[in-house]
PDB file of N, CA and C in Angstrom:
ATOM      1  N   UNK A   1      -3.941   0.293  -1.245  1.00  0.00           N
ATOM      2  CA  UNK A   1      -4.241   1.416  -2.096  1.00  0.00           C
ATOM      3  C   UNK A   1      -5.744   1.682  -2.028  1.00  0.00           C
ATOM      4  N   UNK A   2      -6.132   2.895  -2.056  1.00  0.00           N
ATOM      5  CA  UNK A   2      -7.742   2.981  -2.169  1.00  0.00           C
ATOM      6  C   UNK A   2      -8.271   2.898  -3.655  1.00  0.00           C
ATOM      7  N   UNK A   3      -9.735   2.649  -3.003  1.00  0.00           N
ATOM      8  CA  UNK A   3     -10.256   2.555  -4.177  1.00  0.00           C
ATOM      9  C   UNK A   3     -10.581   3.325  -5.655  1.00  0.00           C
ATOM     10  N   UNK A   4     -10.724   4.870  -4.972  1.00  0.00           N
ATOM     11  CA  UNK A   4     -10.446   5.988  -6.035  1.00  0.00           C
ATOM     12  C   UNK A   4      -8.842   5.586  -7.347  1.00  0.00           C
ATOM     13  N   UNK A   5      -8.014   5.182  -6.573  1.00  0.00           N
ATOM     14  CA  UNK A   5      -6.543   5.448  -6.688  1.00  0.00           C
ATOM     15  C   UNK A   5      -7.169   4.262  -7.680  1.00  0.00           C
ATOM     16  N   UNK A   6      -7.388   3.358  -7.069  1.00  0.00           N
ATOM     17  CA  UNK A   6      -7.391   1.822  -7.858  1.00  0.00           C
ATOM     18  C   UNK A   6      -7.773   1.460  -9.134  1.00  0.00           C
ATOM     19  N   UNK A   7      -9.096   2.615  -8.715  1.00  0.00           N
ATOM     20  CA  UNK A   7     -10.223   2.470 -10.368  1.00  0.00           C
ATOM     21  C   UNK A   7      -9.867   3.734 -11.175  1.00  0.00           C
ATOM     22  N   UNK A   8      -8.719   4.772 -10.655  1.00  0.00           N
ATOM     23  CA  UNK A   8      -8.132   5.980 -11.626  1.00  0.00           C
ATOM     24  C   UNK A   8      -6.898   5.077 -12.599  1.00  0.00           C
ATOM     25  N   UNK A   9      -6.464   4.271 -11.556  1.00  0.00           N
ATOM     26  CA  UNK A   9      -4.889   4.319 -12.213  1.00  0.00           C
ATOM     27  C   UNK A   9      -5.106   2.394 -12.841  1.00  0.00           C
ATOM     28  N   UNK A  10      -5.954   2.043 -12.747  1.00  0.00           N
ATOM     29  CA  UNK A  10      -6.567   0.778 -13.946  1.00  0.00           C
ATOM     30  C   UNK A  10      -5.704  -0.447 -13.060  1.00  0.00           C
ATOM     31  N   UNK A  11      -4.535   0.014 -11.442  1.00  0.00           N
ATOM     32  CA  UNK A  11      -3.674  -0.716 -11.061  1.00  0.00           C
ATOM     33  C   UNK A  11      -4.058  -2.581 -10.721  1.00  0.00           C
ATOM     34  N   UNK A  12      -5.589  -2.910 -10.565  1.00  0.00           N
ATOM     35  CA  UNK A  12      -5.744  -3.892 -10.586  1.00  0.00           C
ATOM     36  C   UNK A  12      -5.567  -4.559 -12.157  1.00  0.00           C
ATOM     37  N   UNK A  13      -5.863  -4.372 -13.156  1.00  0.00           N
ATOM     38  CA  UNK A  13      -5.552  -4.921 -14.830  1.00  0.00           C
ATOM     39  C   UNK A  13      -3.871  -4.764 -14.786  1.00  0.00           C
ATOM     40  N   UNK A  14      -3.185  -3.850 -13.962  1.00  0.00           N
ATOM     41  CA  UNK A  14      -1.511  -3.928 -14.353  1.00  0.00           C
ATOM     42  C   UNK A  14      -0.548  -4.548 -13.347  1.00  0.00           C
ATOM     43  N   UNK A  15      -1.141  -4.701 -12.428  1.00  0.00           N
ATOM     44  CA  UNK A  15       0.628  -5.465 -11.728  1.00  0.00           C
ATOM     45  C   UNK A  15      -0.267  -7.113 -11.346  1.00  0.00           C
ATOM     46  N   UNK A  16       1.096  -7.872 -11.697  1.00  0.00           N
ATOM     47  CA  UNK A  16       0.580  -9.420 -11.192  1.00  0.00           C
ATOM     48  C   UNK A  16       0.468  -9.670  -9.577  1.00  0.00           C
ATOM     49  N   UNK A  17      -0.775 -10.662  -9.490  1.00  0.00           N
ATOM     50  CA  UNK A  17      -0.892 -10.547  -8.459  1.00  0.00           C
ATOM     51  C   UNK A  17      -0.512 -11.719  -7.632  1.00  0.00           C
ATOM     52  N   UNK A  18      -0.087 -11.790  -6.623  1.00  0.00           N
ATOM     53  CA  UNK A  18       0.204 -12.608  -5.478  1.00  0.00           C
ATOM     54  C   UNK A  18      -0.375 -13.467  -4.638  1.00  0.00           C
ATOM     55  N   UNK A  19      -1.761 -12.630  -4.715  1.00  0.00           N
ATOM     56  CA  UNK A  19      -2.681 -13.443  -3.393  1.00  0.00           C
ATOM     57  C   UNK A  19      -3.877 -13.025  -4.076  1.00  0.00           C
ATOM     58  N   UNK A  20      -4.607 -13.657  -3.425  1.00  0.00           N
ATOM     59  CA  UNK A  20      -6.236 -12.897  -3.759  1.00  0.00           C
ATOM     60  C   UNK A  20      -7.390 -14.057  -2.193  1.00  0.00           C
ATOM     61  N   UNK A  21      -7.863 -12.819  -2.009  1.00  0.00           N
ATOM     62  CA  UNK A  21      -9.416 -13.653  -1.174  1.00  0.00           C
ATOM     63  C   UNK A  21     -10.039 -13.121  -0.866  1.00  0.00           C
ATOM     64  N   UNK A  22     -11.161 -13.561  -0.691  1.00  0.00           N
ATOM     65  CA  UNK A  22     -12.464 -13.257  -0.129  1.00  0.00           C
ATOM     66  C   UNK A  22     -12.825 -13.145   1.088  1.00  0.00           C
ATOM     67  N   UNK A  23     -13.650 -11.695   1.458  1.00  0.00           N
ATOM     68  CA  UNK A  23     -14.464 -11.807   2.997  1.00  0.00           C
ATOM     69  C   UNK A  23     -15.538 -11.592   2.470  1.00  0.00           C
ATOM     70  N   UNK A  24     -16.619 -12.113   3.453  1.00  0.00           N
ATOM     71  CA  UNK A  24     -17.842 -11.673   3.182  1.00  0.00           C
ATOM     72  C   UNK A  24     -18.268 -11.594   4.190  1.00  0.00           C
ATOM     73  N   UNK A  25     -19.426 -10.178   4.588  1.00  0.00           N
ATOM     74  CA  UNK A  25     -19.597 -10.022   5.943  1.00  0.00           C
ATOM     75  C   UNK A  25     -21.060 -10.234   6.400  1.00  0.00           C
ATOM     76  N   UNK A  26     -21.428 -10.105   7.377  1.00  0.00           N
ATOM     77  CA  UNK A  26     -22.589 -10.660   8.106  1.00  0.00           C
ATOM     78  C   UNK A  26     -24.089 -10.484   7.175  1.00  0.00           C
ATOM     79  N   UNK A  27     -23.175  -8.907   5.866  1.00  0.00           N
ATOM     80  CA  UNK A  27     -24.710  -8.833   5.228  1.00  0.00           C
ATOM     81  C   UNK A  27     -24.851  -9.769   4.232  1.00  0.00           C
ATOM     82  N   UNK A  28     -23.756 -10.873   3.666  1.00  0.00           N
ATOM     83  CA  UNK A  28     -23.574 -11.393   2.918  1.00  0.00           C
ATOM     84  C   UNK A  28     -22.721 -10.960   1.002  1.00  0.00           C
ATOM     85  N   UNK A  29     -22.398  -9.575   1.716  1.00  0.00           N
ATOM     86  CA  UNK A  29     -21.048  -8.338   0.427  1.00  0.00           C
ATOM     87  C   UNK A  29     -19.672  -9.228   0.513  1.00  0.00           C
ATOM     88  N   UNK A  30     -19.722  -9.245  -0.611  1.00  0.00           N
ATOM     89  CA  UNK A  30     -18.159  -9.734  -0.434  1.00  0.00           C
ATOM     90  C   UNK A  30     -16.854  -8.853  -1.118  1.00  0.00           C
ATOM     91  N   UNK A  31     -16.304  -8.766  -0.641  1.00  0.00           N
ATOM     92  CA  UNK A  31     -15.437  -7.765  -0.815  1.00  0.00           C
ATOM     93  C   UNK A  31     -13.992  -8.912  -1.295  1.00  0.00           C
ATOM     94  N   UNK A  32     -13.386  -8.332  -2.241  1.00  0.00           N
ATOM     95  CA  UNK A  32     -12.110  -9.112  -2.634  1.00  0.00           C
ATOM     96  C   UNK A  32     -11.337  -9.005  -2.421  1.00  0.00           C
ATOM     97  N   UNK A  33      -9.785  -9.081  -2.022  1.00  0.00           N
ATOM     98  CA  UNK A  33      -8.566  -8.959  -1.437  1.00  0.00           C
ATOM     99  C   UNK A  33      -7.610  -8.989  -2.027  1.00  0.00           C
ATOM    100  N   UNK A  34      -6.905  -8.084  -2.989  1.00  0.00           N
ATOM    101  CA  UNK A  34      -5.653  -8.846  -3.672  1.00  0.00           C
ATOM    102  C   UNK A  34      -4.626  -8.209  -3.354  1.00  0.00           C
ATOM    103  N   UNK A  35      -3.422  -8.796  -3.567  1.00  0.00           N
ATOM    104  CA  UNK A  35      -1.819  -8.770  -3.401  1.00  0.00           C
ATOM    105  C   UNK A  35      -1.180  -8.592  -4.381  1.00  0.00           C
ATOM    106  N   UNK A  36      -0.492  -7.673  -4.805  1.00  0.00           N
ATOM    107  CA  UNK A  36       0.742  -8.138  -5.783  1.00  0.00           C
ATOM    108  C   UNK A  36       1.958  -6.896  -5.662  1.00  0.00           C
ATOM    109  N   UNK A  37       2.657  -6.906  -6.469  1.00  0.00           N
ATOM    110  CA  UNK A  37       3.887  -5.974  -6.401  1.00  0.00           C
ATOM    111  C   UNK A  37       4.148  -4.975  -7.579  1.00  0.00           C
ATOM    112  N   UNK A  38       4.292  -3.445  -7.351  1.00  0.00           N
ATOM    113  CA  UNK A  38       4.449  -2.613  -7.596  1.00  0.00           C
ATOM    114  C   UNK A  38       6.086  -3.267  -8.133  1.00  0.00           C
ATOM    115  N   UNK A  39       6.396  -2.667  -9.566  1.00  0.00           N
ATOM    116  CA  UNK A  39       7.795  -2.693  -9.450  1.00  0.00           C
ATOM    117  C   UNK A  39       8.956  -1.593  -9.019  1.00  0.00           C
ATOM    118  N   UNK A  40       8.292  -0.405  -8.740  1.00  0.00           N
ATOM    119  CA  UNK A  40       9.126   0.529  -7.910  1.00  0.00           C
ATOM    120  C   UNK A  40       8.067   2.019  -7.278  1.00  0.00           C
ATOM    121  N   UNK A  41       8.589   2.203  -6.498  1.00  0.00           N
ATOM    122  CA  UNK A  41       7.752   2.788  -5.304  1.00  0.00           C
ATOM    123  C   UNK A  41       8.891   4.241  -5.243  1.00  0.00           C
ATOM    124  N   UNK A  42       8.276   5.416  -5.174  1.00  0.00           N
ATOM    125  CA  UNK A  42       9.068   6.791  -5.413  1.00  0.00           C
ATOM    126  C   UNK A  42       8.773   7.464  -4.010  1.00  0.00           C
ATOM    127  N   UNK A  43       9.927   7.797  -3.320  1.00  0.00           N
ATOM    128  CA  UNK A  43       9.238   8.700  -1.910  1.00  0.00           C
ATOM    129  C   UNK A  43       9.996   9.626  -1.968  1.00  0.00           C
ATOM    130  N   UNK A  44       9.955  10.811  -2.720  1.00  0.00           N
ATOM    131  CA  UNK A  44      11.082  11.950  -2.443  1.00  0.00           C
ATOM    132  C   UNK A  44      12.187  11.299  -3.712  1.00  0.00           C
ATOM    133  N   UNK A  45      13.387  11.418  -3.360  1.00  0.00           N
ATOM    134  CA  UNK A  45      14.008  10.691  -4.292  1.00  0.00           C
ATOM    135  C   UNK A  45      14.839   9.592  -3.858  1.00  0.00           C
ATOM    136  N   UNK A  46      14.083   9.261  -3.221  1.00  0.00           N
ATOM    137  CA  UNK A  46      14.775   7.295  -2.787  1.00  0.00           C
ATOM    138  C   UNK A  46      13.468   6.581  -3.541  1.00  0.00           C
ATOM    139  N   UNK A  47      14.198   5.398  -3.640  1.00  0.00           N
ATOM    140  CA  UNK A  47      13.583   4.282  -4.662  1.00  0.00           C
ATOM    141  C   UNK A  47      13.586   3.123  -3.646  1.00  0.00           C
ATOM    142  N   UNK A  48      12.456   2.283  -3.802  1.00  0.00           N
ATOM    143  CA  UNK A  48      12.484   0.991  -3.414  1.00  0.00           C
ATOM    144  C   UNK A  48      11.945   0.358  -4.648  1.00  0.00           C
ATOM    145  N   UNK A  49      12.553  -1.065  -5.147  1.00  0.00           N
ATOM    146  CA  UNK A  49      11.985  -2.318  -6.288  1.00  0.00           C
ATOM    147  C   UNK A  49      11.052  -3.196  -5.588  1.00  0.00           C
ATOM    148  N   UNK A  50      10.273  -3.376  -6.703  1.00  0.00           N
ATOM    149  CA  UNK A  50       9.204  -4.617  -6.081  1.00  0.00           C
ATOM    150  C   UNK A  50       8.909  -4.861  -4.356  1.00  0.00           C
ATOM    151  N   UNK A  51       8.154  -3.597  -4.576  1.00  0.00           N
ATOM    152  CA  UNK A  51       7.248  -3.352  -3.314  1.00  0.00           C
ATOM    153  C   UNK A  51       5.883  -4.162  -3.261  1.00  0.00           C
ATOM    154  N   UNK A  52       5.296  -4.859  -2.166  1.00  0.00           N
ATOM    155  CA  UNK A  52       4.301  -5.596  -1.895  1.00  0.00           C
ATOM    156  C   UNK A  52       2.803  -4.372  -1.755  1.00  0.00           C
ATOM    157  N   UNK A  53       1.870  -4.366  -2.692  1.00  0.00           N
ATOM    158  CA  UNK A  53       1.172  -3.662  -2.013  1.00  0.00           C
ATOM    159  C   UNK A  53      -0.056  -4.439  -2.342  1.00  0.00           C
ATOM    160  N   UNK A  54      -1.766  -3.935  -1.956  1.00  0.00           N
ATOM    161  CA  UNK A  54      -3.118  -4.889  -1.450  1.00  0.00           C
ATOM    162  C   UNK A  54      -3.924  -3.776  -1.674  1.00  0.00           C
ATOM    163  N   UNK A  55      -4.890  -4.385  -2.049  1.00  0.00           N
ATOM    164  CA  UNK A  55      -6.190  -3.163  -2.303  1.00  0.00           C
ATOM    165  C   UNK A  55      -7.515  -4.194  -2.451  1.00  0.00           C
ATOM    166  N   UNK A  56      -8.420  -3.900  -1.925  1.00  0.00           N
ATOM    167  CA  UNK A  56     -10.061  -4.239  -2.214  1.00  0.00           C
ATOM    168  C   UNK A  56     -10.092  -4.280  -3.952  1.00  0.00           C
ATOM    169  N   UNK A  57     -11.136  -5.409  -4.355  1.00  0.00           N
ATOM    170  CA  UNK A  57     -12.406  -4.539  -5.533  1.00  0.00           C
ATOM    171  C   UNK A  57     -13.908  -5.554  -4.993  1.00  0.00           C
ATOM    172  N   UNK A  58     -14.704  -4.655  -5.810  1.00  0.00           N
ATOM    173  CA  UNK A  58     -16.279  -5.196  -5.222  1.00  0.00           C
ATOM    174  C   UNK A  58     -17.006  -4.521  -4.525  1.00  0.00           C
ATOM    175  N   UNK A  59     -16.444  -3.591  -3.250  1.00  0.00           N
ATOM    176  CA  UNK A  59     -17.746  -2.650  -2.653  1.00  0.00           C
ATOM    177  C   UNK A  59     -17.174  -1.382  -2.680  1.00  0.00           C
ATOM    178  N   UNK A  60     -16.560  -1.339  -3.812  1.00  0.00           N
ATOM    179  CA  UNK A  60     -15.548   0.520  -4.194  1.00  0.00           C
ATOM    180  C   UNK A  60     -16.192   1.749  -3.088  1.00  0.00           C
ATOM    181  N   UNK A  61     -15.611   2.606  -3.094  1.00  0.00           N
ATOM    182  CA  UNK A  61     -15.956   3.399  -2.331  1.00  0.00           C
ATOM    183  C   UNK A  61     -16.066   3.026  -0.609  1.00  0.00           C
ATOM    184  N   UNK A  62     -15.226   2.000  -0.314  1.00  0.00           N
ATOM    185  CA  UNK A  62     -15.338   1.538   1.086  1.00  0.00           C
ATOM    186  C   UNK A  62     -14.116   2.157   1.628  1.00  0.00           C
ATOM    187  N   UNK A  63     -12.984   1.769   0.967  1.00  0.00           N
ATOM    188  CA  UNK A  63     -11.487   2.187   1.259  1.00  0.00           C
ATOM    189  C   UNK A  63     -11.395   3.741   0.779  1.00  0.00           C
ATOM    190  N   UNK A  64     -10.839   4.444   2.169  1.00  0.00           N
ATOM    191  CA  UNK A  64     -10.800   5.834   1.460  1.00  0.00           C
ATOM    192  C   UNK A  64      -9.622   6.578   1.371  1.00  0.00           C
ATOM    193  N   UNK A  65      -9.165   5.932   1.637  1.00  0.00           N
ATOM    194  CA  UNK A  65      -7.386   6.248   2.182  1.00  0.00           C
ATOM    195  C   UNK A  65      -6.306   5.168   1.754  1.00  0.00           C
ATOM    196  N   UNK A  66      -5.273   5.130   1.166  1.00  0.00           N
ATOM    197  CA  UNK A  66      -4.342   4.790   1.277  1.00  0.00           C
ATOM    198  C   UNK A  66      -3.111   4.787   2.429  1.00  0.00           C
ATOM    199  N   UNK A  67      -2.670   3.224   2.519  1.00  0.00           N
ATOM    200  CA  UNK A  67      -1.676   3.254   3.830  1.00  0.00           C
ATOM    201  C   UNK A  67      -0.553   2.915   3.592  1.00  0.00           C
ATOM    202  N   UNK A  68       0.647   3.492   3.952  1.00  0.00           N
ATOM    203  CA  UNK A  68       1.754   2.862   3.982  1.00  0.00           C
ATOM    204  C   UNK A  68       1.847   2.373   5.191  1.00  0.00           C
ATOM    205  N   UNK A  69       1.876   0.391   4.803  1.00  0.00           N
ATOM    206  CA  UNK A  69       2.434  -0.412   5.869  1.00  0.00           C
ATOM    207  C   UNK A  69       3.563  -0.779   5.768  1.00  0.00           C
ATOM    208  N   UNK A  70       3.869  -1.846   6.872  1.00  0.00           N
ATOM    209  CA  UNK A  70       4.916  -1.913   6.971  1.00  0.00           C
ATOM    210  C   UNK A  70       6.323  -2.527   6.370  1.00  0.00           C
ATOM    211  N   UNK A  71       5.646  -3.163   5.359  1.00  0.00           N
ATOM    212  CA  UNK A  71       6.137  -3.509   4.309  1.00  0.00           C
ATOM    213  C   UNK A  71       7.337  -2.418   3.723  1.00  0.00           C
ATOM    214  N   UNK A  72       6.350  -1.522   3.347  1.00  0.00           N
ATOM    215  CA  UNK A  72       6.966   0.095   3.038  1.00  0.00           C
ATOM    216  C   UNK A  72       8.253   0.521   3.651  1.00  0.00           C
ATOM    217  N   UNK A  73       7.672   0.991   5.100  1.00  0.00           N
ATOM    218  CA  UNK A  73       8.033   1.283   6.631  1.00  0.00           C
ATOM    219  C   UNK A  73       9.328   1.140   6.979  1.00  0.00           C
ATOM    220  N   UNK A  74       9.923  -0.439   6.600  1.00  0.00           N
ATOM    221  CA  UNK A  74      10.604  -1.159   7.481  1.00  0.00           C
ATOM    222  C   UNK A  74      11.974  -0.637   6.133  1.00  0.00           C
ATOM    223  N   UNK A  75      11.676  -0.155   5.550  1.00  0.00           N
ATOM    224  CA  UNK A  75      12.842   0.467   4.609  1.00  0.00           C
ATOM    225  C   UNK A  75      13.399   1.915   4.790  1.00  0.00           C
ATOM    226  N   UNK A  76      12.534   2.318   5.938  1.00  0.00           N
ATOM    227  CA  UNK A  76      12.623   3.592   6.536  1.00  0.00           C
ATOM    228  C   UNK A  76      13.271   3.262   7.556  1.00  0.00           C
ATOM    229  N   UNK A  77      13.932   4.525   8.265  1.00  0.00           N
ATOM    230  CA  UNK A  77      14.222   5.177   9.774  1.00  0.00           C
ATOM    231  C   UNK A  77      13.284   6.482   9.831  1.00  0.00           C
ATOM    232  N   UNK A  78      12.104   6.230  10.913  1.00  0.00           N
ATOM    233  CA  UNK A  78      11.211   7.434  10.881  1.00  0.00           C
ATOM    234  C   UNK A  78      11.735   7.893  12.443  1.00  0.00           C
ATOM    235  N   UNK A  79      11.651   9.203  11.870  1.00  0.00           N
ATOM    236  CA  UNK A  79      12.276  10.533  13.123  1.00  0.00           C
ATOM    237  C   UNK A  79      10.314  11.315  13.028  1.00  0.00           C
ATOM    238  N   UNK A  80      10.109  11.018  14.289  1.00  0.00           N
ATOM    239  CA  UNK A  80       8.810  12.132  14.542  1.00  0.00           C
ATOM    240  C   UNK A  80       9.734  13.114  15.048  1.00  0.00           C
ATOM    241  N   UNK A  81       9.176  14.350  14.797  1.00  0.00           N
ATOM    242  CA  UNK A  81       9.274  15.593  14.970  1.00  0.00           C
ATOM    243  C   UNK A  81       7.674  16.143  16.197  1.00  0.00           C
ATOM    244  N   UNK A  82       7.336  15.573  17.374  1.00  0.00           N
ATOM    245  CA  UNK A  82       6.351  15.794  17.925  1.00  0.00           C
ATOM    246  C   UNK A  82       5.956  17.666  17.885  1.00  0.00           C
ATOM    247  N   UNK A  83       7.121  17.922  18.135  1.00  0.00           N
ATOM    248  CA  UNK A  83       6.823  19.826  18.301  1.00  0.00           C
ATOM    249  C   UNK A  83       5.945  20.442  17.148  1.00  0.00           C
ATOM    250  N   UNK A  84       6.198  20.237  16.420  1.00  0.00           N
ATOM    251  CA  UNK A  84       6.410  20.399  14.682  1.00  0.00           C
ATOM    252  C   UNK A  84       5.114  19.676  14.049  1.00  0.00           C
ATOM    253  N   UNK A  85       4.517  18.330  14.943  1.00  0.00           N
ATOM    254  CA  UNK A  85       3.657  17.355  13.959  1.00  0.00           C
ATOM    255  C   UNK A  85       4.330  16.936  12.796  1.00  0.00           C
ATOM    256  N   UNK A  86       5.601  16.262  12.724  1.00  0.00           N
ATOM    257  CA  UNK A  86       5.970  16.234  11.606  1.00  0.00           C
ATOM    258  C   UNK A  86       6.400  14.694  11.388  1.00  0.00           C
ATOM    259  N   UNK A  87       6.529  14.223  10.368  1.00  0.00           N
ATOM    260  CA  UNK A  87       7.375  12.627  10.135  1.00  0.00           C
ATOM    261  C   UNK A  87       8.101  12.425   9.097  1.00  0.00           C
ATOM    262  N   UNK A  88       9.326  11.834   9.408  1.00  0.00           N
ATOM    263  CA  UNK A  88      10.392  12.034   8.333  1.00  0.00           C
ATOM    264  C   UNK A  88      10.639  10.948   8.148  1.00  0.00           C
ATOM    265  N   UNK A  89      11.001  10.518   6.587  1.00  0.00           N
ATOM    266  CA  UNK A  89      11.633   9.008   6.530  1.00  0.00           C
ATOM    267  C   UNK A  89      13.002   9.388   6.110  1.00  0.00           C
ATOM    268  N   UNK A  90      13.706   8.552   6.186  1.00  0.00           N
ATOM    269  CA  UNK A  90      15.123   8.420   6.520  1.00  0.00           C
ATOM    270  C   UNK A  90      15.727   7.077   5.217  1.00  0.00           C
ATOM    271  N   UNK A  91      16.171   7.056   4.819  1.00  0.00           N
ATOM    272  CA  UNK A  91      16.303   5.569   4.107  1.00  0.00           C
ATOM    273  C   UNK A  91      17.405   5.034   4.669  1.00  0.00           C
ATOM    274  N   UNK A  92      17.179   3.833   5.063  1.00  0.00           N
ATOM    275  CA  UNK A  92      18.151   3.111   5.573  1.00  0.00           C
ATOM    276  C   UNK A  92      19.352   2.601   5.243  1.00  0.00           C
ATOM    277  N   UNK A  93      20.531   2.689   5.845  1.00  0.00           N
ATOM    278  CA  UNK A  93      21.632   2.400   5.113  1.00  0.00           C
ATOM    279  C   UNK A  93      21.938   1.117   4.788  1.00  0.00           C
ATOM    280  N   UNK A  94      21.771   0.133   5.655  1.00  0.00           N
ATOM    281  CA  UNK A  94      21.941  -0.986   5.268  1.00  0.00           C
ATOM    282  C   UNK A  94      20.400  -2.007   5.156  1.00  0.00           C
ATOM    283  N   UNK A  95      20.077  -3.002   4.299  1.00  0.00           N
ATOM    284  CA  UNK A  95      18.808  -3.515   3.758  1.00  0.00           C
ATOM    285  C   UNK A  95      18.039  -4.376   5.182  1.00  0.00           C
ATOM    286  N   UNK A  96      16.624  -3.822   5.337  1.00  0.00           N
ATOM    287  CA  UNK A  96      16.282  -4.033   6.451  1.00  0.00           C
ATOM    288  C   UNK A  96      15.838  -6.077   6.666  1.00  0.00           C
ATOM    289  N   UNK A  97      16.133  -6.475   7.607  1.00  0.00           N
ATOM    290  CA  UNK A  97      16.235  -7.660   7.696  1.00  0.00           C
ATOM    291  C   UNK A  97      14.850  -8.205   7.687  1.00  0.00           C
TER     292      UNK A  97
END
């Protein structure tokens, strides 16, 4: 999740977390790492429960974008549409292994 998203929606104080660590880079910034789970995730109107998601805190404004990985992903069937530029998720019929 980015950092805008992170420090709007208070999401580090609300979901428990999973993991947490530290990098720190050559300038000596350390940036924090945490893990935990969303308890439901909305795409259109399919639902997934207790989704895994990760976000920075400490050098805000680094992350500017939000990603759906594959975590997400793997609950999909994605159809590109190359002509079009387009990407479709699909929800899968049976639970992805």
């Amino acid at each position: 999740m980015d950092d805008d998203f992170v420090a709007s929606s208070g999401m580090d104080r609300q979901i428990k977390l999973t993991d947490e660590a530290s990098l720190t880079d050559s300038f000596g910034n350390t940036i924090k790492i945490k893990k935990g789970n969303i308890p439901k995730l909305m795409i259109g109107n399919l639902s997934r429960l207790d989704v895994p998601v990760g976000f920075f805190t400490g050098a805000n404004g680094t992350q500017k974008m939000s990603i759906m990985g594959c975590e997400v992903l793997r609950h999909f069937n994605l159809i590109f549409d190359i002509s079009q530029s387009d990407l479709y998720l699909a929800a899968r019929t049976a639970p992805p292994r």
